[in-house]
PDB file of N, CA and C in Angstrom:
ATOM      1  N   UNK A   1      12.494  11.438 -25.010  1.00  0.00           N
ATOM      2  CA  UNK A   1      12.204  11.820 -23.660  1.00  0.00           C
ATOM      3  C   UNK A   1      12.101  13.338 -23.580  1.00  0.00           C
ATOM      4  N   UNK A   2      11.333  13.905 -23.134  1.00  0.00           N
ATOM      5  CA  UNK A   2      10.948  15.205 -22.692  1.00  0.00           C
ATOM      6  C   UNK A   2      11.120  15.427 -21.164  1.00  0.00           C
ATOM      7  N   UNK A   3      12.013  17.102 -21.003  1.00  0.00           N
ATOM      8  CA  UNK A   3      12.070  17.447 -20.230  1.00  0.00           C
ATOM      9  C   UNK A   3      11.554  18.852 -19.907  1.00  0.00           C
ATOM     10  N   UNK A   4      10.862  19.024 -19.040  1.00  0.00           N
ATOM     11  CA  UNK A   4      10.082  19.976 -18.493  1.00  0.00           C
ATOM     12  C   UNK A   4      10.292  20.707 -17.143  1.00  0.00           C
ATOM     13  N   UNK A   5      10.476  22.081 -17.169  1.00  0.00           N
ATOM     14  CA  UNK A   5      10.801  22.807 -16.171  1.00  0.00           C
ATOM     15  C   UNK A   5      10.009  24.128 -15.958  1.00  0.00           C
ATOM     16  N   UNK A   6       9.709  23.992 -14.500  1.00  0.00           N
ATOM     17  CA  UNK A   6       8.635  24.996 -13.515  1.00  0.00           C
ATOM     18  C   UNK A   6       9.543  25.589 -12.232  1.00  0.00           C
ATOM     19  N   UNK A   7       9.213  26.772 -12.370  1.00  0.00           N
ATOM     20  CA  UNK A   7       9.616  27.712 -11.298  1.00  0.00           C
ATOM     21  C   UNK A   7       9.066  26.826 -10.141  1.00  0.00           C
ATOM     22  N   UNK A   8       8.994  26.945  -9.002  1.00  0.00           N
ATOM     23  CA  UNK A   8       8.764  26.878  -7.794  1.00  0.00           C
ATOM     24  C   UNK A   8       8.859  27.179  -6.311  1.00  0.00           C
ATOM     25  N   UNK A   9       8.499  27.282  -5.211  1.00  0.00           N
ATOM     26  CA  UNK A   9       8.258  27.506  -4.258  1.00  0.00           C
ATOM     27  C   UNK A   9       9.013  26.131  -3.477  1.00  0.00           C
ATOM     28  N   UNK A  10       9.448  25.506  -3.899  1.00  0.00           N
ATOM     29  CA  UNK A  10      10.060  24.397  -3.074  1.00  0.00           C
ATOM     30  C   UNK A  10      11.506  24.946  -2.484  1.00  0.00           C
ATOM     31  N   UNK A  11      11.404  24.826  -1.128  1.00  0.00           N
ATOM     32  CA  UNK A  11      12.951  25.880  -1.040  1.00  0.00           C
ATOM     33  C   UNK A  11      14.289  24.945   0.180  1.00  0.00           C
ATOM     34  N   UNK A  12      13.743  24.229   0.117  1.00  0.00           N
ATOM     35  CA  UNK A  12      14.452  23.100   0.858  1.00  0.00           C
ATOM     36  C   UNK A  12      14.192  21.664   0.964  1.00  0.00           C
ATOM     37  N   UNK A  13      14.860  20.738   1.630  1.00  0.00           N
ATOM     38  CA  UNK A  13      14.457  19.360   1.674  1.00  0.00           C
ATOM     39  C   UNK A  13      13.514  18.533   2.027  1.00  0.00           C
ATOM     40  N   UNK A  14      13.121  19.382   3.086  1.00  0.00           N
ATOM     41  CA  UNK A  14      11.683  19.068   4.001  1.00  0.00           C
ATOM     42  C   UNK A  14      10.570  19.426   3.021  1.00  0.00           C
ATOM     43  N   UNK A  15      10.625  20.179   1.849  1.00  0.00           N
ATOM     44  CA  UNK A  15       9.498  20.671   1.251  1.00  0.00           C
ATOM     45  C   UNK A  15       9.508  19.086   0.105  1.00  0.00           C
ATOM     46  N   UNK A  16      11.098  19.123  -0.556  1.00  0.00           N
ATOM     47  CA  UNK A  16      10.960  18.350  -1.369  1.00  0.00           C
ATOM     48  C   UNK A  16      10.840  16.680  -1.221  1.00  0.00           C
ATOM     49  N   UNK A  17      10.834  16.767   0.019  1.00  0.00           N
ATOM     50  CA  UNK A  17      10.364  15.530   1.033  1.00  0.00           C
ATOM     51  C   UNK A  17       8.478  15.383   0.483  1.00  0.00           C
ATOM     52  N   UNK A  18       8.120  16.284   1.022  1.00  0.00           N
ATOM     53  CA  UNK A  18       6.937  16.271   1.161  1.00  0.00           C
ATOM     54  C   UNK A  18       6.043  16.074  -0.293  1.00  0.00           C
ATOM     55  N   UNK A  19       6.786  16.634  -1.344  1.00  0.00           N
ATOM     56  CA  UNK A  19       5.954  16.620  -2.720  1.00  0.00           C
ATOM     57  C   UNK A  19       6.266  15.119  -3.450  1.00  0.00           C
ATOM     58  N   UNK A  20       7.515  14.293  -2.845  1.00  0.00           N
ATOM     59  CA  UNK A  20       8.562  13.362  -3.752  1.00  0.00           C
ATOM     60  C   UNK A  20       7.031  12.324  -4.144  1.00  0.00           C
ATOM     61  N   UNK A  21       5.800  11.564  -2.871  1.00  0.00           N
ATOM     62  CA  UNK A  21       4.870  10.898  -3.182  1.00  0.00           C
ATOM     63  C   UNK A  21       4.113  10.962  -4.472  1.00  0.00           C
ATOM     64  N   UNK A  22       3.758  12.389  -4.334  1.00  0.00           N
ATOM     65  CA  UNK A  22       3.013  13.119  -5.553  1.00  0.00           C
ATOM     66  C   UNK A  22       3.541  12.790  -6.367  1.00  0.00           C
ATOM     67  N   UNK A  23       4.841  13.673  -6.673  1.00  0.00           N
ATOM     68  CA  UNK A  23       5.165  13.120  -8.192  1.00  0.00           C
ATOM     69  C   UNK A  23       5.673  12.038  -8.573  1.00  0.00           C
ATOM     70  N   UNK A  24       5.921  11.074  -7.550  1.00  0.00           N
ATOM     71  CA  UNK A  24       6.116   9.717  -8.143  1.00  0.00           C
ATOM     72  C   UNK A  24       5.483   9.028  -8.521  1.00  0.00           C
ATOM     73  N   UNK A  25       4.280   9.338  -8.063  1.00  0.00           N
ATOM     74  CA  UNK A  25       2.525   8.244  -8.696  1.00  0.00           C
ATOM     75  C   UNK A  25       2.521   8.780 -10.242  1.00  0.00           C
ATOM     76  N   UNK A  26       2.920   9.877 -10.586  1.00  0.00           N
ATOM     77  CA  UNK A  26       2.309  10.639 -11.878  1.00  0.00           C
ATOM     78  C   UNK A  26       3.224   9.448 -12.988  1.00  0.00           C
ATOM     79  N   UNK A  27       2.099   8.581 -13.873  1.00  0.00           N
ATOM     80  CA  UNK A  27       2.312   7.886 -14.596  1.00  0.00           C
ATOM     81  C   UNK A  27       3.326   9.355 -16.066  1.00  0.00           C
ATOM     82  N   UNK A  28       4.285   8.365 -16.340  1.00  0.00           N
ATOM     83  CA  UNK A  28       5.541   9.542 -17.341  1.00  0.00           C
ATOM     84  C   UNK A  28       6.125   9.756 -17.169  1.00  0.00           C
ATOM     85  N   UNK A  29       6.456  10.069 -16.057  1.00  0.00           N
ATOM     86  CA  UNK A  29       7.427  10.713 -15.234  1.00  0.00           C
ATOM     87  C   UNK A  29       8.891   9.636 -14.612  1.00  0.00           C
ATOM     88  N   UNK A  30       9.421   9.580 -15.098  1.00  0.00           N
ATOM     89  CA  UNK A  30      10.910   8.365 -15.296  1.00  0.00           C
ATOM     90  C   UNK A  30      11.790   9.337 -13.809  1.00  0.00           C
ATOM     91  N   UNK A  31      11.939  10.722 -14.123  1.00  0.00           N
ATOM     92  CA  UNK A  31      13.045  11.136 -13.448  1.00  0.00           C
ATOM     93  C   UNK A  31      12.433  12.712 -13.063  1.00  0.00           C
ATOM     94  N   UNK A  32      12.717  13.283 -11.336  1.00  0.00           N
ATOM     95  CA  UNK A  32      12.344  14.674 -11.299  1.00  0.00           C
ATOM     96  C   UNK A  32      13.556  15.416 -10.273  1.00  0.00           C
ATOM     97  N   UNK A  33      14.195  16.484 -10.262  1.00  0.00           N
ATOM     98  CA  UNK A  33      14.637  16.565  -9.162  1.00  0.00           C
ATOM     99  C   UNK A  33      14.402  18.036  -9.204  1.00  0.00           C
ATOM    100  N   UNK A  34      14.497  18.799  -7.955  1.00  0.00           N
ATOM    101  CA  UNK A  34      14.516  20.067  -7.237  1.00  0.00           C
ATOM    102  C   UNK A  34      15.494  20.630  -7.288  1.00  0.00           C
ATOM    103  N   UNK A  35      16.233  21.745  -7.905  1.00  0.00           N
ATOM    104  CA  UNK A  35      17.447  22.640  -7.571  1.00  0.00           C
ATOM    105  C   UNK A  35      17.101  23.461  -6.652  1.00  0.00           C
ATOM    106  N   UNK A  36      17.382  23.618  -5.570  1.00  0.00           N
ATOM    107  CA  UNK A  36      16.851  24.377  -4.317  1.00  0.00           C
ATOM    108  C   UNK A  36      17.908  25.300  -4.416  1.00  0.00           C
ATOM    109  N   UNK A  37      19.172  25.337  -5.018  1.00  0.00           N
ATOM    110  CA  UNK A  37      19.990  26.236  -4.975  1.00  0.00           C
ATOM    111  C   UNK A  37      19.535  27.686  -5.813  1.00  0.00           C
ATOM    112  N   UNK A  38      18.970  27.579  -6.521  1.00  0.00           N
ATOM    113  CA  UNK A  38      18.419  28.946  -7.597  1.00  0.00           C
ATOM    114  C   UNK A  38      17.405  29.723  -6.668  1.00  0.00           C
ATOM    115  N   UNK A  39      17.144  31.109  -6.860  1.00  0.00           N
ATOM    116  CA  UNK A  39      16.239  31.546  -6.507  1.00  0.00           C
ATOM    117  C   UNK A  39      14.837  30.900  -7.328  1.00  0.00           C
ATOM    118  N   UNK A  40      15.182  30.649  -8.322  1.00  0.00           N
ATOM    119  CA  UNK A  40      13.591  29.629  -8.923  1.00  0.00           C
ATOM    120  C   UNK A  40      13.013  28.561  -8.215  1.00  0.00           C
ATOM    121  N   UNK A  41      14.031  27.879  -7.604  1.00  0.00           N
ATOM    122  CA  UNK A  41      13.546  26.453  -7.166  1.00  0.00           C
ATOM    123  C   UNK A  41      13.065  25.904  -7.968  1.00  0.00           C
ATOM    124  N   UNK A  42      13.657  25.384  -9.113  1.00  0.00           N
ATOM    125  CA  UNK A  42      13.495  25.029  -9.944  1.00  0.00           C
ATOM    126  C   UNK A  42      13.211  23.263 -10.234  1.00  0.00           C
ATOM    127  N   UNK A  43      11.715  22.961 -10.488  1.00  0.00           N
ATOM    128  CA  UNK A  43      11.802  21.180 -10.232  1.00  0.00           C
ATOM    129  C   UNK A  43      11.503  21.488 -12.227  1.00  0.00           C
ATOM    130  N   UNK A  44      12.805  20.135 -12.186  1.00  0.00           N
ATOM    131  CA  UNK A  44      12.745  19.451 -13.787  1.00  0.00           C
ATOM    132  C   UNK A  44      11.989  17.918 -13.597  1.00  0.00           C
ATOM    133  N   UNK A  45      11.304  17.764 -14.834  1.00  0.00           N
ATOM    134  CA  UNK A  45      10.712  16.909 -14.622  1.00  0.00           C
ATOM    135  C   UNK A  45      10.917  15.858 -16.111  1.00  0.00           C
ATOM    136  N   UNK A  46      11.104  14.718 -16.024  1.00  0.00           N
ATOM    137  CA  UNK A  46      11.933  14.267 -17.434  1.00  0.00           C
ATOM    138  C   UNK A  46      10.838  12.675 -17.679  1.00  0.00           C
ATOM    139  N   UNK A  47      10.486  12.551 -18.664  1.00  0.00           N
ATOM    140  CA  UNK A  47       9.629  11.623 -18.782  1.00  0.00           C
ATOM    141  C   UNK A  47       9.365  11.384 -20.164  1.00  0.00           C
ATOM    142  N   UNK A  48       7.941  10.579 -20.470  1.00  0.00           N
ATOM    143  CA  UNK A  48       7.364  10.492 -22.112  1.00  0.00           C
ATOM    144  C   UNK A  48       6.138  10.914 -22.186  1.00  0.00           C
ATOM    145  N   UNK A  49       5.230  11.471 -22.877  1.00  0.00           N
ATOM    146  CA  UNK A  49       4.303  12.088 -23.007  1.00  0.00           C
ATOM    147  C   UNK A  49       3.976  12.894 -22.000  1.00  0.00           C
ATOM    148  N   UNK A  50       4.466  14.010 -21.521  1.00  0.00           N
ATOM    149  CA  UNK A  50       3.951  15.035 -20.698  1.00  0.00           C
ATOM    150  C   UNK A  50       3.492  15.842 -21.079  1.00  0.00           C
ATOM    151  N   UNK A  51       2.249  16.025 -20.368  1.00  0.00           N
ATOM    152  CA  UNK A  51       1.221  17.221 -20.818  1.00  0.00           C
ATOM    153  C   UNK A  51       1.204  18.045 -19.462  1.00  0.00           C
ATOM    154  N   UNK A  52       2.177  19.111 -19.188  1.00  0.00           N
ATOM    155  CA  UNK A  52       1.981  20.001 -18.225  1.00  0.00           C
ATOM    156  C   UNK A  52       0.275  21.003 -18.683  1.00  0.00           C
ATOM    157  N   UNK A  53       0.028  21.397 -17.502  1.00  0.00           N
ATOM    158  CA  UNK A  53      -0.982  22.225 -17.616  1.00  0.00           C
ATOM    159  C   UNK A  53      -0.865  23.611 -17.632  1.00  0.00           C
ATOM    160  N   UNK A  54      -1.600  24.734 -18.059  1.00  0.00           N
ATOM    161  CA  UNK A  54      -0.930  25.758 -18.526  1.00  0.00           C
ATOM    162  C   UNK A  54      -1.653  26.594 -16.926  1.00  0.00           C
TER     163      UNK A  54
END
């Protein structure tokens, strides 16, 4: 399993409300969550064959 992590702009619940659809359709993707506590906003994303885009 591969896990993958992106800075972000997600900065509260209402945001991570709004993206949860999106990334749940994305075939790979087993498990994602948002640390809204970091200044990164940091979403991990944990799955099998992920090909983030550069």
């Amino acid at each position: 399993m591969e896990i993958i992590k992106f800075k972000t702009n997600i900065s509260n619940q209402s945001d991570v409300t709004n993206v949860a659809p999106y990334l749940e359709k994305i075939e790979g993707i087993s498990n994602w969550q948002v640390d809204t506590e970091t200044e990164e906003n940091v979403l991990s994303v944990s799955g099998k064959d992920l090909n983030p885009r550069p």
